[in-house]
C-alpha atoms as a PDB file:
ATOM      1  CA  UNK A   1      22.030-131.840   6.187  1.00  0.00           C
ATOM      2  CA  UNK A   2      20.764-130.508   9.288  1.00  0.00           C
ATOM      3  CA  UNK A   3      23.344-128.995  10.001  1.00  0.00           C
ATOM      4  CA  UNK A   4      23.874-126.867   6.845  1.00  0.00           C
ATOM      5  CA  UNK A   5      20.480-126.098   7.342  1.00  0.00           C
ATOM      6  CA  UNK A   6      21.466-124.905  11.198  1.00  0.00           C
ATOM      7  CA  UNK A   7      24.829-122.836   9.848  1.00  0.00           C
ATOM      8  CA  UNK A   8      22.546-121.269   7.330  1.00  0.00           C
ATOM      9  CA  UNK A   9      20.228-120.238   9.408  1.00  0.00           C
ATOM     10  CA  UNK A  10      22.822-118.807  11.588  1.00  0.00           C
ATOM     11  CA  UNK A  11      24.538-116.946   8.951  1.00  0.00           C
ATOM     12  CA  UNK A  12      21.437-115.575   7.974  1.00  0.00           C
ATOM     13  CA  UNK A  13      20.930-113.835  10.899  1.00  0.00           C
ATOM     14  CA  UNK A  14      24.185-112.322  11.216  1.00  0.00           C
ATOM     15  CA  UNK A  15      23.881-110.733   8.153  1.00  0.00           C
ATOM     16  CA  UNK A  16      19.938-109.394   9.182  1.00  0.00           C
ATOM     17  CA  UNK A  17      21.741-108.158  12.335  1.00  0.00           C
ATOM     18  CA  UNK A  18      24.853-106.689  11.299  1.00  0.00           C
ATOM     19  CA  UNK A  19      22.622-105.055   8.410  1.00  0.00           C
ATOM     20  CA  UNK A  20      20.076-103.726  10.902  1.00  0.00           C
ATOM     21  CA  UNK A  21      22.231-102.328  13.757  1.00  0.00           C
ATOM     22  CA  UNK A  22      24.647 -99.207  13.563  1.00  0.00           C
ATOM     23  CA  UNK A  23      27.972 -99.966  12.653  1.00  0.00           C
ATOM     24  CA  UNK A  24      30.619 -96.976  13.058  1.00  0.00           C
ATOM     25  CA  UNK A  25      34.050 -96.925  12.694  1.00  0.00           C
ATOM     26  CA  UNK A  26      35.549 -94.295  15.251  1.00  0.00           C
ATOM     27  CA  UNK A  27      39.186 -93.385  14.685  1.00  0.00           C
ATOM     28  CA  UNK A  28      41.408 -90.964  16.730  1.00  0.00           C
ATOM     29  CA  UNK A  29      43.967 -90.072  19.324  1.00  0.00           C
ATOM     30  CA  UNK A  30      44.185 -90.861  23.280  1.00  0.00           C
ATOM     31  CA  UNK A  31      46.109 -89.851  26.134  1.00  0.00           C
ATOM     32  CA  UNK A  32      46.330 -89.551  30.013  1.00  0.00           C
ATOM     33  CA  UNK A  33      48.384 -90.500  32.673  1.00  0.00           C
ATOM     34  CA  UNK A  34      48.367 -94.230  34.878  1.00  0.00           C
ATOM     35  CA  UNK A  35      49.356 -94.567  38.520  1.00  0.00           C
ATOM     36  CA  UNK A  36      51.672 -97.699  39.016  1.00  0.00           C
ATOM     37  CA  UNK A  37      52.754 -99.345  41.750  1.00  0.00           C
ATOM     38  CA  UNK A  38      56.256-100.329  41.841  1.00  0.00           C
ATOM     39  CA  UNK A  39      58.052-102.990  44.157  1.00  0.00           C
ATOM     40  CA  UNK A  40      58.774-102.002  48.344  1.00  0.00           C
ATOM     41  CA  UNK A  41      61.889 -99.772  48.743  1.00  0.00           C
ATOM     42  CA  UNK A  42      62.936 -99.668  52.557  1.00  0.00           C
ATOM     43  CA  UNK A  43      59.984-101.789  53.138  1.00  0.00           C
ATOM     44  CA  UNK A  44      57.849 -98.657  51.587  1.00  0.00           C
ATOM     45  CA  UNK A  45      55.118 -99.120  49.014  1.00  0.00           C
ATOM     46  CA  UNK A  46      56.052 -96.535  46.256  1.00  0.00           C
ATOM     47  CA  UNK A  47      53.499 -95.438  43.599  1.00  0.00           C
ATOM     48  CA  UNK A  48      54.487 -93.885  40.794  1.00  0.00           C
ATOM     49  CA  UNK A  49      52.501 -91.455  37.855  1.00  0.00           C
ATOM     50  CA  UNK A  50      53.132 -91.793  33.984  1.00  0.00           C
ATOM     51  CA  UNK A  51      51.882 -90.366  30.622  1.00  0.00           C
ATOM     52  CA  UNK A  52      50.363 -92.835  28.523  1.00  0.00           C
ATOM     53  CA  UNK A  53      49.640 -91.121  24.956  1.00  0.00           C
ATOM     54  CA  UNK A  54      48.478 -93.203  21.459  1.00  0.00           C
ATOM     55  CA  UNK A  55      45.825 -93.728  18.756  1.00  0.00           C
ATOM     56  CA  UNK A  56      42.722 -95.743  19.216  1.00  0.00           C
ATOM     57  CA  UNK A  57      40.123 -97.342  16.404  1.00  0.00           C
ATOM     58  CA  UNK A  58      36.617 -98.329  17.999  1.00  0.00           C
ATOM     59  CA  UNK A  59      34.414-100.642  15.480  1.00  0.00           C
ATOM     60  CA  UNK A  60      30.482-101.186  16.606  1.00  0.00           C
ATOM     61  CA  UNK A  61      28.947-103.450  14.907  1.00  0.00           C
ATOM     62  CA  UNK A  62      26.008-103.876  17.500  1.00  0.00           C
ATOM     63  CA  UNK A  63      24.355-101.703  19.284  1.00  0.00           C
ATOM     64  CA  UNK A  64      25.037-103.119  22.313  1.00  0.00           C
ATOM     65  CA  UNK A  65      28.705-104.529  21.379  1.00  0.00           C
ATOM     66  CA  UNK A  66      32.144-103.127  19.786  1.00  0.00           C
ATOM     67  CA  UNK A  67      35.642-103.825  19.816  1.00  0.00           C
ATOM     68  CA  UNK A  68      38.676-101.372  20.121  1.00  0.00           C
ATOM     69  CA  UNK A  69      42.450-101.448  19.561  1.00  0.00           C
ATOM     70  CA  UNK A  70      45.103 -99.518  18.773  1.00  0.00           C
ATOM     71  CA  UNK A  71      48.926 -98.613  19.498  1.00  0.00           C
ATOM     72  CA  UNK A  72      50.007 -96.501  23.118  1.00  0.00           C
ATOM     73  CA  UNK A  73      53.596 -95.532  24.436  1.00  0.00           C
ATOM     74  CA  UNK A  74      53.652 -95.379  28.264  1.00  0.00           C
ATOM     75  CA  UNK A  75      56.673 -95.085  30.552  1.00  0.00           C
ATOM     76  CA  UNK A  76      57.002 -97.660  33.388  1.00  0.00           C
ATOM     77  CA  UNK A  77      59.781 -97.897  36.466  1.00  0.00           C
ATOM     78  CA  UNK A  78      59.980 -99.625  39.664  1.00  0.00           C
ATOM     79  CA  UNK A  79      62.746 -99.413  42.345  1.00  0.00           C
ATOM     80  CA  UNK A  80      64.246-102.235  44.503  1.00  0.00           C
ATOM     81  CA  UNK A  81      67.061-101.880  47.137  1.00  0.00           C
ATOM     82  CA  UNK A  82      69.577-104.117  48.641  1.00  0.00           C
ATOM     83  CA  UNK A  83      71.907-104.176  51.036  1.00  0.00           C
ATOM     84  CA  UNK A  84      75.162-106.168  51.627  1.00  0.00           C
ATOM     85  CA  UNK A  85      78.510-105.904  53.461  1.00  0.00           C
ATOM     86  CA  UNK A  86      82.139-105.420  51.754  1.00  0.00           C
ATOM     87  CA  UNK A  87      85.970-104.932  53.473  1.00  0.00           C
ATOM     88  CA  UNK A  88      87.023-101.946  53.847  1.00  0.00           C
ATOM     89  CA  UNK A  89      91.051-103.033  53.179  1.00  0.00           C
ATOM     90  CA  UNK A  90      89.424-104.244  49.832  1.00  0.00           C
ATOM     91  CA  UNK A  91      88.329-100.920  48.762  1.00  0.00           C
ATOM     92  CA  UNK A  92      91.121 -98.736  50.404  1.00  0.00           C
ATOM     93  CA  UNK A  93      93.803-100.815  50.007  1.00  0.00           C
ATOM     94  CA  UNK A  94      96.332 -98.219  51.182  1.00  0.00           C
ATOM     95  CA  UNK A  95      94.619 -97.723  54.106  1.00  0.00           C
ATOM     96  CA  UNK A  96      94.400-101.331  55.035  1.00  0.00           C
ATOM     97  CA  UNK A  97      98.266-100.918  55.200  1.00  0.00           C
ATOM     98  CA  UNK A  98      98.103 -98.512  57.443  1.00  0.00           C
ATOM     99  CA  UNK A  99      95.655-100.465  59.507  1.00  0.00           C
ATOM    100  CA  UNK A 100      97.507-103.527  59.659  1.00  0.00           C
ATOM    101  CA  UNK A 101      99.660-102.309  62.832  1.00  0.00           C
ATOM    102  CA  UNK A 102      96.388-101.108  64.907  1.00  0.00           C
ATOM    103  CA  UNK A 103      95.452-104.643  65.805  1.00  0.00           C
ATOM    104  CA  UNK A 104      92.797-106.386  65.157  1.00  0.00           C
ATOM    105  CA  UNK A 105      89.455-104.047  64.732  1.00  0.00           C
ATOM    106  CA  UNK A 106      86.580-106.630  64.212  1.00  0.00           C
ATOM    107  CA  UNK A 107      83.947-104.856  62.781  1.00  0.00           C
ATOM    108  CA  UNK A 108      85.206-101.842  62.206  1.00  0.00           C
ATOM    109  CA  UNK A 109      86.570-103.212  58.711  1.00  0.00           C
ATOM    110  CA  UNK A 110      83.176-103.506  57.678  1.00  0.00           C
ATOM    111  CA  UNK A 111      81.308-100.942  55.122  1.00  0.00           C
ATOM    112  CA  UNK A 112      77.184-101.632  55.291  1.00  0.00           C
ATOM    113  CA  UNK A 113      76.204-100.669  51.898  1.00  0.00           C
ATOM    114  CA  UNK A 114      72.606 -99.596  51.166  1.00  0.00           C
ATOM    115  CA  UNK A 115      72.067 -99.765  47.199  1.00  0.00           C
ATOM    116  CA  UNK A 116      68.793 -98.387  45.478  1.00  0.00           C
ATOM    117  CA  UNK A 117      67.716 -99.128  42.166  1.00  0.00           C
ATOM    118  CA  UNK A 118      65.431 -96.787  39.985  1.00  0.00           C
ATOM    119  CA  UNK A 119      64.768 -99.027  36.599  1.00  0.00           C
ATOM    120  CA  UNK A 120      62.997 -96.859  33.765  1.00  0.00           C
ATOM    121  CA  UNK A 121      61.215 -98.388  30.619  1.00  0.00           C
ATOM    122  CA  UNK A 122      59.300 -97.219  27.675  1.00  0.00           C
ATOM    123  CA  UNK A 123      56.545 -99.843  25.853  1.00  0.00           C
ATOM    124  CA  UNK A 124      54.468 -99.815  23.197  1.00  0.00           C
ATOM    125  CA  UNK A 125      51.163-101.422  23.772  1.00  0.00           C
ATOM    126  CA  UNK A 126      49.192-103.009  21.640  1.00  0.00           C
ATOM    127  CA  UNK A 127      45.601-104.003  23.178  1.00  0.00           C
ATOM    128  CA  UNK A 128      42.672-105.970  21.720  1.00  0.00           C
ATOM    129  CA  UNK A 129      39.290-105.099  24.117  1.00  0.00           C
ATOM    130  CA  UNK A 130      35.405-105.805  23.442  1.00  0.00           C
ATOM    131  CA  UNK A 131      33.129-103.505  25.017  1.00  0.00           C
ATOM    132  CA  UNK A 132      29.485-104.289  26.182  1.00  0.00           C
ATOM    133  CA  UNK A 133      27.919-100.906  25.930  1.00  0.00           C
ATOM    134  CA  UNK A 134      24.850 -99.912  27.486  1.00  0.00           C
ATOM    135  CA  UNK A 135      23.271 -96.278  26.571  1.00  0.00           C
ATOM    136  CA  UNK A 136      26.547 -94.056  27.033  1.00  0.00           C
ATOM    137  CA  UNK A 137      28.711 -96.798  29.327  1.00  0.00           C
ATOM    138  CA  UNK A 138      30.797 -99.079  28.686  1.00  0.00           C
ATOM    139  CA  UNK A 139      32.560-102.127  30.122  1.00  0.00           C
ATOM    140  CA  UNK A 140      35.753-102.786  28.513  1.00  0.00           C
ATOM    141  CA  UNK A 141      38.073-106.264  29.264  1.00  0.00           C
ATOM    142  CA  UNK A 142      40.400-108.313  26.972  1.00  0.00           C
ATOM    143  CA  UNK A 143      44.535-108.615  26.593  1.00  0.00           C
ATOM    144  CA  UNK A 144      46.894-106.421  26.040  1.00  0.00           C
ATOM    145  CA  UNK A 145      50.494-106.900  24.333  1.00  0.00           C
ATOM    146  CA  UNK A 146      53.392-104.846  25.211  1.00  0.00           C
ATOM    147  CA  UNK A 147      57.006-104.773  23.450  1.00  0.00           C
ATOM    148  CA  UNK A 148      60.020-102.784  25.259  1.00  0.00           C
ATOM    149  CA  UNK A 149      61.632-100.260  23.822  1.00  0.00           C
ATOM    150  CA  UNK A 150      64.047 -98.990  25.823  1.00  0.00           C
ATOM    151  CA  UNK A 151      65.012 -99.354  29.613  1.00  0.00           C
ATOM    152  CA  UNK A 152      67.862 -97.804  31.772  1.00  0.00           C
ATOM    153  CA  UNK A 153      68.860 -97.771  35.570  1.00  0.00           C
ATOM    154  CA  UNK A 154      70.637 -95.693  38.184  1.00  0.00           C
ATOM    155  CA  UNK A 155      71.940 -96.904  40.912  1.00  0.00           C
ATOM    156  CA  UNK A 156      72.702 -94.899  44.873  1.00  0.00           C
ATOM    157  CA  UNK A 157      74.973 -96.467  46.563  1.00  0.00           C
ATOM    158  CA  UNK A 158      75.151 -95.192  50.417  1.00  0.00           C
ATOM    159  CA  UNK A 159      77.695 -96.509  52.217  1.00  0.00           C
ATOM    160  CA  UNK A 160      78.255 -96.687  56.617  1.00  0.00           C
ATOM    161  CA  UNK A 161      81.954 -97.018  57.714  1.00  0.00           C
ATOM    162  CA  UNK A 162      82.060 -97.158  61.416  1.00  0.00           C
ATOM    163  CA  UNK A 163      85.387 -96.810  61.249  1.00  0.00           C
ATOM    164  CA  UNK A 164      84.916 -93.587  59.844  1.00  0.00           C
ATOM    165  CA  UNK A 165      83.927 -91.701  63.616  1.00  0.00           C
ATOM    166  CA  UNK A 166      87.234 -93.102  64.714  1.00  0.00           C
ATOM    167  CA  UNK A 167      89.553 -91.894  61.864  1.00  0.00           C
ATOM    168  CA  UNK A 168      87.719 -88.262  62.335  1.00  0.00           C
ATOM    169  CA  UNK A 169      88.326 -88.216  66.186  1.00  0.00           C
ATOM    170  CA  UNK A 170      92.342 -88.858  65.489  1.00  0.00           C
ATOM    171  CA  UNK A 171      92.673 -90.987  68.026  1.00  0.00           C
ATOM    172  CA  UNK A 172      94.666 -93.270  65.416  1.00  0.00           C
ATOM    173  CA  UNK A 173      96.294 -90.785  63.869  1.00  0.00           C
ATOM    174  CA  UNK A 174      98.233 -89.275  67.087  1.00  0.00           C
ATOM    175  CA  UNK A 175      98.846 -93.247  67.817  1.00  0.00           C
ATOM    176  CA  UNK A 176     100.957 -93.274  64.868  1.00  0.00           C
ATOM    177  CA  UNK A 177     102.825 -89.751  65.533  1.00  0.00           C
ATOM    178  CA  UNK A 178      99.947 -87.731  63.274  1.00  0.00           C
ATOM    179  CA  UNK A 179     101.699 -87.467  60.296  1.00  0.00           C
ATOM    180  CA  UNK A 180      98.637 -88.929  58.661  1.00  0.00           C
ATOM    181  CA  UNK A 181      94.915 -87.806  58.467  1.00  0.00           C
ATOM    182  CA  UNK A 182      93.911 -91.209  57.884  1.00  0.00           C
ATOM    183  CA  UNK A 183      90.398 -90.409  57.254  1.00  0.00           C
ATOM    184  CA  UNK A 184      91.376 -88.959  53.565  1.00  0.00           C
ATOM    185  CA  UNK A 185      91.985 -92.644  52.437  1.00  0.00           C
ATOM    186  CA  UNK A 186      88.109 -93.723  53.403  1.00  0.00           C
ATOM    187  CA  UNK A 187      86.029 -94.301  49.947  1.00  0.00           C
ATOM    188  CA  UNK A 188      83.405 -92.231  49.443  1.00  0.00           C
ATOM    189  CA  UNK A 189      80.270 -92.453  51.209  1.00  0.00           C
ATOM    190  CA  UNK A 190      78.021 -91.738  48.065  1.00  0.00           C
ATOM    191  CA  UNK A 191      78.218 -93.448  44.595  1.00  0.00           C
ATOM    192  CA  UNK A 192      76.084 -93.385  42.036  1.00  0.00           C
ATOM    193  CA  UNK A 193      76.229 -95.119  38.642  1.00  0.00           C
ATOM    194  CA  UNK A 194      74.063 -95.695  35.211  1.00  0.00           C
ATOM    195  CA  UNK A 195      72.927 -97.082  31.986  1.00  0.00           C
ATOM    196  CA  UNK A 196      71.402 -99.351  29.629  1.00  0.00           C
ATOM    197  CA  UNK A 197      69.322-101.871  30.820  1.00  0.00           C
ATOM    198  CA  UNK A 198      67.082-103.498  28.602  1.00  0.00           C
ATOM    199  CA  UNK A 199      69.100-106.686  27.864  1.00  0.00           C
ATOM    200  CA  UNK A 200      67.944-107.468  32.155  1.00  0.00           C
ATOM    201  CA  UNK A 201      64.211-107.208  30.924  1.00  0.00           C
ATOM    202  CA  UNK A 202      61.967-109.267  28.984  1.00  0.00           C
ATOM    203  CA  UNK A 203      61.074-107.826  25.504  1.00  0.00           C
ATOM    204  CA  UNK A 204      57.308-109.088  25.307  1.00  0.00           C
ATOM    205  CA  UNK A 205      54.900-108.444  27.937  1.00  0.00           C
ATOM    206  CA  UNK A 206      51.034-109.597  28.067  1.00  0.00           C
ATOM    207  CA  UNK A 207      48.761-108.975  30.418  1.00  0.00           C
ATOM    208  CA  UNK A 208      45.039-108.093  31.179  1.00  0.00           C
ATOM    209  CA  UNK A 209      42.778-105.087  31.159  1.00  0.00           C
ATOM    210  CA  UNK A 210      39.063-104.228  33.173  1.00  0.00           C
ATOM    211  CA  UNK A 211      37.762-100.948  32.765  1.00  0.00           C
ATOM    212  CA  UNK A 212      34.904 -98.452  32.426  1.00  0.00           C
ATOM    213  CA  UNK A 213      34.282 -96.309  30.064  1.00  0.00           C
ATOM    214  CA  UNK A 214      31.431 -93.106  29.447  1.00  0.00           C
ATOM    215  CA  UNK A 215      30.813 -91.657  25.908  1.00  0.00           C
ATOM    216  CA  UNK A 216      29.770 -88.359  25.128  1.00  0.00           C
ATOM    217  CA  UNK A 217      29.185 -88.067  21.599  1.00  0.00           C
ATOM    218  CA  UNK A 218      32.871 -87.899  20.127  1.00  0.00           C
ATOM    219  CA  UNK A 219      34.636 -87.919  23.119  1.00  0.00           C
ATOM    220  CA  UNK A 220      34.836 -90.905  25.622  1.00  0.00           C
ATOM    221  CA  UNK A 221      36.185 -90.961  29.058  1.00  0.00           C
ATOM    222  CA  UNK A 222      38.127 -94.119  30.558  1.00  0.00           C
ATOM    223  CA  UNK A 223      39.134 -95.314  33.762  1.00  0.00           C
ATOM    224  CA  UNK A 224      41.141 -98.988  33.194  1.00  0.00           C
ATOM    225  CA  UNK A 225      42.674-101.311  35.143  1.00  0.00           C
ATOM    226  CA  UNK A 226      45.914-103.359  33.640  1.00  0.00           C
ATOM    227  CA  UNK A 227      48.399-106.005  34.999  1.00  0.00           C
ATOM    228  CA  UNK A 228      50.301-108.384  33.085  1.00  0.00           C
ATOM    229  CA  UNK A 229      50.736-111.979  33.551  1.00  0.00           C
ATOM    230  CA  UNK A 230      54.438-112.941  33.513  1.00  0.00           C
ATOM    231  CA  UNK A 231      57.743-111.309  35.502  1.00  0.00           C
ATOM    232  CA  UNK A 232      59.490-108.710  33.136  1.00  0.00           C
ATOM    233  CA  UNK A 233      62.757-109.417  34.552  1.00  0.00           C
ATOM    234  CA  UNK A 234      64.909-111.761  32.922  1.00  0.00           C
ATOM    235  CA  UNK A 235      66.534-114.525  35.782  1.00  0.00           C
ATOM    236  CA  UNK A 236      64.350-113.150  38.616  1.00  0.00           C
ATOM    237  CA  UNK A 237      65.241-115.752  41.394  1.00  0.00           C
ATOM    238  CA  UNK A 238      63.298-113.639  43.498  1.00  0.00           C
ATOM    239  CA  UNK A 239      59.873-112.035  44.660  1.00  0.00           C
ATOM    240  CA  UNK A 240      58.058-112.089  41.024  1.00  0.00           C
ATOM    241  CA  UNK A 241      57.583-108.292  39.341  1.00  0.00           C
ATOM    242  CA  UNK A 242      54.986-107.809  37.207  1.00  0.00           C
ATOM    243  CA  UNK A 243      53.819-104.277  35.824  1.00  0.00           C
ATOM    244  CA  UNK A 244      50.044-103.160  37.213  1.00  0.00           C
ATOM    245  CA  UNK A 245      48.497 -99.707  36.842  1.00  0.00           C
ATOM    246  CA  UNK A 246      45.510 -97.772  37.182  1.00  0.00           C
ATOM    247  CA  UNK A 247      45.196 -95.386  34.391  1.00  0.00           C
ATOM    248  CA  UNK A 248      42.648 -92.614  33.522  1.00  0.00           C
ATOM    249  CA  UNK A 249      42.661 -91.355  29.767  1.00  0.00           C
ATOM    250  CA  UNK A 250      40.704 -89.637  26.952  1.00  0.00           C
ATOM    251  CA  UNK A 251      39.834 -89.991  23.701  1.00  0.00           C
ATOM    252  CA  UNK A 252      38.609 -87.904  20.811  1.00  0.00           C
ATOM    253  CA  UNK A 253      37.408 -90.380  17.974  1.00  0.00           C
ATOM    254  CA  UNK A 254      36.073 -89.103  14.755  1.00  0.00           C
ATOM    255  CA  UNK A 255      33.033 -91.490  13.489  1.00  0.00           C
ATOM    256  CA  UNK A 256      33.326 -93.235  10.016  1.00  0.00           C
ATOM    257  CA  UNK A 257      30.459 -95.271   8.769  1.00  0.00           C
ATOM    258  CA  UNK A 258      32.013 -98.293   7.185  1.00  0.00           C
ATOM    259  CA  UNK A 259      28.663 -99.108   5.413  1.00  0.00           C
ATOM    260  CA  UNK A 260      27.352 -95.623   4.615  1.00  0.00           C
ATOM    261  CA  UNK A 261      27.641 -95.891   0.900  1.00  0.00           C
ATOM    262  CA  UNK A 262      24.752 -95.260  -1.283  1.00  0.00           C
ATOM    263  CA  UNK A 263      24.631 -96.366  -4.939  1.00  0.00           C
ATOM    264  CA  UNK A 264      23.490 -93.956  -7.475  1.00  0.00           C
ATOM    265  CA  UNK A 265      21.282 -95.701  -9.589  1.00  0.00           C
ATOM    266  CA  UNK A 266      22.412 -96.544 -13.571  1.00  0.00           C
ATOM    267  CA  UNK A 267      20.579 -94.563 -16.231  1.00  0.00           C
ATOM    268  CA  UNK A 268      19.100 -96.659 -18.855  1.00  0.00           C
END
């Protein structure tokens, strides 16, 4: 019984309060860019800027608290390079004949590849803040869902053959009567290829968000930070990637009072 009497009491006052305080309904557009930081490439931090554009709904229903959500598209990349060693008989095969009577060359046979991946990605964001607002600030924190869209990747491939220096002195080619300019079987030292990419990623992202935010009358001005939780590649064995930003927008929102009704009285 007492505690009927308790959750009474308590709904009671929710009701005085949320009848008491302004509540408004603010409903518009926001946009701006982030600055993300993306993983090392040649041991470099890289930092990268983004648009982040979408619509926002605010609901107060204290004076001193609201909530806000809505739907965002931002753009997202990171890089990562790698580098490995392949034959070069395996990739010129016709010049591995030729190189079959110069002895043995060691090293020489070796191509040091450098390989640089740019991976791009467009989300849609979904977050879910409250905001404890004092006079014209605000603090803002809660989750944020994310769903890919769409990713691709390009890939540089730079490639050293030491045995290129040789080939373009001709000291091989006048050893074998220099009919040949060996050097035009070498692979190229550039490649480059591309495309989809989004069945490598994860599809659902969550994360976090902290930010600050200043209101002047319709118009409110936002600097947020946001990092998600869990690795958006799929079978990362190794260092784990996670997307993190620091983004500045602003918003325009156009004030609706929910409760602003008034009842015309009946005429008897």
């Amino acid at each position: 019984m007492n505690k009927i009497k308790l959750l009474s009491i308590v709904l009671c006052f929710i009701v005085i309060i949320t009848n008491t305080q302004a509540q408004k309904l603010g409903f518009g557009l926001e946009g701006g860019v982030q600055m993300m930081s993306a993983t090392k490439v040649l041991d470099k931090q890289q930092y990268t800027i983004g648009p982040r554009l979408g619509l926002r709904v605010d609901y107060r229903f204290l004076d001193f608290l609201s909530v806000s959500s809505g739907v965002a598209y931002k753009t997202s990349n990171y890089s990562s390079t790698d580098m490995y060693v392949t034959d070069l008989v395996d990739e010129a095969p016709l010049l591995g004949l030729f190189l079959n009577g110069a002895g043995d060359l060691g090293d020489l046979t070796n191509i040091n590849n450098n390989a640089v991946q740019t991976v791009d990605m467009g989300y849609l964001e979904f977050p879910l803040f409250a905001n404890v607002n004092y006079k014209n600030i605000y603090l803002t924190v809660g989750p944020q869902f994310s769903l890919l869209l769409n990713a691709s990747q390009a890939t540089e491939i730079t490639k050293d053959i030491p045995l290129q220096t040789i080939l373009d002195s001709g000291i091989i080619d006048q050893g074998m009567g220099g009919e040949f300019d060996l050097s035009e079987l070498l692979p190229p030292t550039f490649e480059m290829n591309s495309g989809d990419y989004k069945n490598e990623l994860n599809s659902f992202d969550i994360g976090y968000v902290l930010g600050l935010g200043y209101q002047v009358k319709s118009l409110h001005f936002n600097v947020q930070y946001a990092r998600s939780f869990n690795d958006f590649r799929k079978n990362n064995t190794g260092e784990t990637a996670v997307h993190q930003a620091i983004r500045f927008s602003t918003a325009y929102l156009f004030n609706m009072d929910m409760f602003n009704f008034k009842r015309e009285p009946v005429q008897m």
